[in-house]
N, C-alpha and C. Protein backbone atom coordinates (compact mmCIF):
# COMPACT_ATOMS: atom_id res chain seq x y z
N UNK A 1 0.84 -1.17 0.00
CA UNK A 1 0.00 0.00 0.00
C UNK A 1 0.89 1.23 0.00
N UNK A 2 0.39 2.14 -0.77
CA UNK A 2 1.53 3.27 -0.95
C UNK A 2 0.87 4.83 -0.12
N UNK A 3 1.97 5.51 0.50
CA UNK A 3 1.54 6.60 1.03
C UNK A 3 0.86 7.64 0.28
N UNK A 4 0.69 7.40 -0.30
CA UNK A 4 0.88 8.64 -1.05
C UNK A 4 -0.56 9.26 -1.08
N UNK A 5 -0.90 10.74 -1.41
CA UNK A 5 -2.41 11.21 -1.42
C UNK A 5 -2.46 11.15 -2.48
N UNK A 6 -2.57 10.91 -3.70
CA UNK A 6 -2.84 10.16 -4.67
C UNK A 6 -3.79 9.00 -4.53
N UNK A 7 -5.12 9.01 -5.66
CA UNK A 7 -5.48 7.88 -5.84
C UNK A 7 -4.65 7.32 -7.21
N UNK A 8 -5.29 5.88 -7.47
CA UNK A 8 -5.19 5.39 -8.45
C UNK A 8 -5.52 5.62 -9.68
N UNK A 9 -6.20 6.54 -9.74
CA UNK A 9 -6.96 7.30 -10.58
C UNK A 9 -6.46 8.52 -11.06
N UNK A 10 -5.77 8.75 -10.56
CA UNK A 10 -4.73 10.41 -10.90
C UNK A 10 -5.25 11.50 -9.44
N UNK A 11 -6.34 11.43 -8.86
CA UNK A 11 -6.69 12.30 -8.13
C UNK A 11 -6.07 12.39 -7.13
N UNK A 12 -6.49 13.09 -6.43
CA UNK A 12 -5.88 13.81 -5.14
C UNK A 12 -6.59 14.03 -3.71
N UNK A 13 -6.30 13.22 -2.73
CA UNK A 13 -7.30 12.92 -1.76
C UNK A 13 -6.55 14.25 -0.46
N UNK A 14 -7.59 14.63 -0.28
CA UNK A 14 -7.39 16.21 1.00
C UNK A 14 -7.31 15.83 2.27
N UNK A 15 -7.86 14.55 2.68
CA UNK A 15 -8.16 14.34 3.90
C UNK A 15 -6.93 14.30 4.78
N UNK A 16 -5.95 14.38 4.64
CA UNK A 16 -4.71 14.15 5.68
C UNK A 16 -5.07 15.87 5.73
N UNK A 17 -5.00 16.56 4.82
CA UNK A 17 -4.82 18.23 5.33
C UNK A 17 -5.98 18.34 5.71
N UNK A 18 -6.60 18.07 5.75
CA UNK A 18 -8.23 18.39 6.36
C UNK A 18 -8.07 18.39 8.13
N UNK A 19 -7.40 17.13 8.20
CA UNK A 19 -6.74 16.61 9.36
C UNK A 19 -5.94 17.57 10.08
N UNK A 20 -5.11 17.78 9.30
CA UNK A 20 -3.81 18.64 9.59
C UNK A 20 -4.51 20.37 10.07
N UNK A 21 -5.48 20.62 9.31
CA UNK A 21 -6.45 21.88 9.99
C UNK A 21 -7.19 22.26 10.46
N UNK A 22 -7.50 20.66 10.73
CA UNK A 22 -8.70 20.36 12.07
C UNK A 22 -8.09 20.68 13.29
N UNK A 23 -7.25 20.61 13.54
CA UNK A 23 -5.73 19.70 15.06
C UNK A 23 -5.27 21.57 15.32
N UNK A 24 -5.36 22.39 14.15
CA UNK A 24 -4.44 23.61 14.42
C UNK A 24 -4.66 24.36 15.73
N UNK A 25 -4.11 24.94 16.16
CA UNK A 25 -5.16 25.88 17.37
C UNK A 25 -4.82 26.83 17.11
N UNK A 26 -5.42 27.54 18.06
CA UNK A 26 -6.08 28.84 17.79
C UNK A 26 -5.18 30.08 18.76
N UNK A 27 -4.40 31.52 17.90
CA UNK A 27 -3.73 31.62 18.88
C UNK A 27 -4.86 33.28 19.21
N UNK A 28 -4.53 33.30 20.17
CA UNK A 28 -5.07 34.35 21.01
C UNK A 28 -4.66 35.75 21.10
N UNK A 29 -4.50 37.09 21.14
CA UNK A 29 -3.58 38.32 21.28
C UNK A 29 -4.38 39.17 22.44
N UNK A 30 -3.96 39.49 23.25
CA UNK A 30 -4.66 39.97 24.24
C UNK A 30 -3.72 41.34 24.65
N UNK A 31 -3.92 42.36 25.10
CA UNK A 31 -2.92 43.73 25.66
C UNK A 31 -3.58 44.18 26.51
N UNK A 32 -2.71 44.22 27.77
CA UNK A 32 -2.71 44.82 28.82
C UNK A 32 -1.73 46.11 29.16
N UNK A 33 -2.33 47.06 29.57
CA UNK A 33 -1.86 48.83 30.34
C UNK A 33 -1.04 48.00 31.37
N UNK A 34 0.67 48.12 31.72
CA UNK A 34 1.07 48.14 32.74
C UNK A 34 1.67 48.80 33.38
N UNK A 35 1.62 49.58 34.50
CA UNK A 35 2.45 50.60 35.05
C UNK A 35 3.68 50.35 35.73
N UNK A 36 4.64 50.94 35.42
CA UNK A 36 5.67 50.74 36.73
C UNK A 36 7.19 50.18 35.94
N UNK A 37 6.55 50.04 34.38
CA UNK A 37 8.00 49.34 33.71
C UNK A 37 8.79 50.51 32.88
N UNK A 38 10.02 50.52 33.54
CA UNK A 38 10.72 51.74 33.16
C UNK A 38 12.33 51.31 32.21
N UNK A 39 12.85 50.39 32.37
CA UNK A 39 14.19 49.70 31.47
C UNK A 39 13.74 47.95 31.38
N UNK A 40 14.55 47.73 30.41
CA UNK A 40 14.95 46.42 30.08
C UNK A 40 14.70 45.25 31.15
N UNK A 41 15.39 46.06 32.39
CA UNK A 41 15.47 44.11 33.07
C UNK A 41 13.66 44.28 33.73
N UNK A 42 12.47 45.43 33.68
CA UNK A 42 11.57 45.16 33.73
C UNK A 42 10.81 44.47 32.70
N UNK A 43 11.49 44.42 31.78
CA UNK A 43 10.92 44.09 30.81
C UNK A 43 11.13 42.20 30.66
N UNK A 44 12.30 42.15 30.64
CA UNK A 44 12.89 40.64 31.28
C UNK A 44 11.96 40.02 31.91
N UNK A 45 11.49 40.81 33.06
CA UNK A 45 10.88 39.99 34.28
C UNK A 45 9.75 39.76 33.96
N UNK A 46 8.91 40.95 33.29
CA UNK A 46 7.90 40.42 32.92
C UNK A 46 7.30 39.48 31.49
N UNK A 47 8.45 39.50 30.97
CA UNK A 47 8.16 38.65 29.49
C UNK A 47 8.44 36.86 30.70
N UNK A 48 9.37 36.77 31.41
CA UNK A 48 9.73 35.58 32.15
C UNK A 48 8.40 35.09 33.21
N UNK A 49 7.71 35.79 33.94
CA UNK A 49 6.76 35.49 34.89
C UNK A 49 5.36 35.20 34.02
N UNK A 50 5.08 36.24 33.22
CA UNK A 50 3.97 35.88 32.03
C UNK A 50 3.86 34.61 31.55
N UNK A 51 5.16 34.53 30.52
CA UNK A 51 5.27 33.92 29.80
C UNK A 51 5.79 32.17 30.55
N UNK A 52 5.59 32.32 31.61
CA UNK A 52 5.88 30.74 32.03
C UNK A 52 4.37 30.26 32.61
N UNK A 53 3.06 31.23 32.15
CA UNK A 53 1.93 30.43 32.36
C UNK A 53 1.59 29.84 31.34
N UNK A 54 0.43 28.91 31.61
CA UNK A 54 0.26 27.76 30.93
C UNK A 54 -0.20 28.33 29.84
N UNK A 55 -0.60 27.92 28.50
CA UNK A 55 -1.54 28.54 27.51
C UNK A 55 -0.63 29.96 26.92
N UNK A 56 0.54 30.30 27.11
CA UNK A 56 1.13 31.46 26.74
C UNK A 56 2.05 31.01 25.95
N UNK A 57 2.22 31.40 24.65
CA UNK A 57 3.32 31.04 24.16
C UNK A 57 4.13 32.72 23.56
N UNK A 58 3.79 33.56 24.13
CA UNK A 58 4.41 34.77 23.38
C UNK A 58 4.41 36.02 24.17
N UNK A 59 5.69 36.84 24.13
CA UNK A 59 5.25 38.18 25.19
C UNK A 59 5.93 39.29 24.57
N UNK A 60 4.85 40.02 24.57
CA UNK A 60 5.67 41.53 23.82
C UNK A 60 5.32 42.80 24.62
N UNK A 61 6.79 43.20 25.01
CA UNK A 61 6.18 44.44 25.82
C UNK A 61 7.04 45.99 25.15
N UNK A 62 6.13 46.65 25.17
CA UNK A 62 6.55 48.01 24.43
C UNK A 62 6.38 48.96 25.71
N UNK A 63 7.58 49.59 26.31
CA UNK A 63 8.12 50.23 27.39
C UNK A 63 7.46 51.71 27.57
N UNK A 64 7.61 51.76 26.44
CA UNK A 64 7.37 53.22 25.88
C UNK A 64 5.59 53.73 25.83
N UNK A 65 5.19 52.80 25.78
CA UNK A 65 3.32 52.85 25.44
C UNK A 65 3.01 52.23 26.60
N UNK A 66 3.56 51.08 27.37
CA UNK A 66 3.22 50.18 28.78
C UNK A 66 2.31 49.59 28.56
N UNK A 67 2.43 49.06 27.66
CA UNK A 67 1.84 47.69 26.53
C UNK A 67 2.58 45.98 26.76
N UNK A 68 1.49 45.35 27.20
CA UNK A 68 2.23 44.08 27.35
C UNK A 68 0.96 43.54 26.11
N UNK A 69 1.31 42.79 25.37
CA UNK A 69 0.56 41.55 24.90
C UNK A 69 1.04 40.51 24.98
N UNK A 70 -0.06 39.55 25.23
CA UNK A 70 -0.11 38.62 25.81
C UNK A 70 -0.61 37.56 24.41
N UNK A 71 0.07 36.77 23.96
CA UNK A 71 0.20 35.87 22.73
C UNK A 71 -0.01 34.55 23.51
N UNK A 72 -1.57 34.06 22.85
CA UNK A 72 -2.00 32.45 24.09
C UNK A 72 -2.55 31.39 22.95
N UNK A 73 -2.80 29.90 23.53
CA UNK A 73 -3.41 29.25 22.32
C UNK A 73 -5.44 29.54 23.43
N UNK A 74 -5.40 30.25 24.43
CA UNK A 74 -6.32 30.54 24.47
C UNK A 74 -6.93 32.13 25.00
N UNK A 75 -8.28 32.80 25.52
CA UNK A 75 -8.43 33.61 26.19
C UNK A 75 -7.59 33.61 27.40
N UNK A 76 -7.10 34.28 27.94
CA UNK A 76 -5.51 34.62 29.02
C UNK A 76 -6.88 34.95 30.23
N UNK A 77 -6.69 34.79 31.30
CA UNK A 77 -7.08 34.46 32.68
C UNK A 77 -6.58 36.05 33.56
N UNK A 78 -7.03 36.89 33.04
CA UNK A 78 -7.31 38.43 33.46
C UNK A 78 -6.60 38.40 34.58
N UNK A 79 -7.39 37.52 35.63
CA UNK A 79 -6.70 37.74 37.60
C UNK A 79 -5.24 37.33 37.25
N UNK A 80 -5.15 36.35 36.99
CA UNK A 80 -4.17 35.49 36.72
C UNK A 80 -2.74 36.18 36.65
N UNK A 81 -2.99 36.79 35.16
CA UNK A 81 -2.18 37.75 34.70
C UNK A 81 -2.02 38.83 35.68
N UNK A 82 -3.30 39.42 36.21
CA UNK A 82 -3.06 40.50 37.03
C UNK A 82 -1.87 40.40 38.29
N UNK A 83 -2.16 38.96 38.66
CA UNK A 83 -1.64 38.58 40.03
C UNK A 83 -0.21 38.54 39.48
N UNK A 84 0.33 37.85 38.67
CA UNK A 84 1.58 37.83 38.52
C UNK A 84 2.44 39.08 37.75
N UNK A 85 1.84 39.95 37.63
CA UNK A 85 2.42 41.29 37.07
C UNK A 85 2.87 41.83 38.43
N UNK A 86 1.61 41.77 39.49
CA UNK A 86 1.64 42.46 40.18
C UNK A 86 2.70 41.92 41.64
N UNK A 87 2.67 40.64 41.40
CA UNK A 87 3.54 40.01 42.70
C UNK A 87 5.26 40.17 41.60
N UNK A 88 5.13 40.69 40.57
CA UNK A 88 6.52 41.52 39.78
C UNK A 88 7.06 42.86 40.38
N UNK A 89 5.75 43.56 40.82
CA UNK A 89 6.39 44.60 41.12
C UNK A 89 5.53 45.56 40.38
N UNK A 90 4.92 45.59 39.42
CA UNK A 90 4.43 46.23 38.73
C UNK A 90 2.62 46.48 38.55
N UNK A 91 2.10 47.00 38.10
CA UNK A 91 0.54 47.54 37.98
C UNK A 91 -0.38 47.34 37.05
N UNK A 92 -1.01 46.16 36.83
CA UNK A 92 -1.83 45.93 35.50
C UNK A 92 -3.03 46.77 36.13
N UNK A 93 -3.50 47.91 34.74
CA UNK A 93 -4.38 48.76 35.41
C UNK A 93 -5.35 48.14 34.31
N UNK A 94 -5.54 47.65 33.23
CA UNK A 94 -6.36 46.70 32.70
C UNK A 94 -6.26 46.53 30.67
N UNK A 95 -7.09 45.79 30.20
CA UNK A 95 -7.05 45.73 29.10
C UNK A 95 -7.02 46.88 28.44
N UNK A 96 -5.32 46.89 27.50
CA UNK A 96 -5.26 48.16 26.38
C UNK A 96 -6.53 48.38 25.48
């Protein structure tokens, strides 16, 4: 039996990619106002404390605007986030 998506027939069977974009997930972008981040190693800390919750795969923070987004394969957990910004040192005053 041969792998191939090919039938015998010349055609072309979809179902493995059908598969393949059923399974994808879904990523999330969320931005939060944070106060209190003024250089780099705040910035460190908070891309590191964020970004080691579950469901997060991405952290971008712009210093200058006090913009964190929050890059998830789902909706991000508001308290959650709040709590660990804030046991950082810093002030989530709420969604940008």
């Amino acid at each position: 039996m041969s792998s191939s998506c090919c039938s015998t027939d010349g055609s072309c069977s979809t179902a493995t990619a059908d598969r393949a974009t059923a399974t994808e997930s879904v990523t999330v972008t969320t931005t939060y106002a944070v106060s209190g981040m003024t250089c780099g190693h705040c910035k460190a800390t908070l891309t590191k404390v964020i970004g080691e919750l579950d469901g997060v795969t991405g952290v971008d923070i712009d210093l200058d605007t006090g913009r964190v987004t929050v890059i998830g394969t789902a909706e991000p957990d508001d308290t959650l986030i709040a709590e660990v910004v804030d046991d950082a040192g810093y002030e989530l005053t709420g969604r940008a």
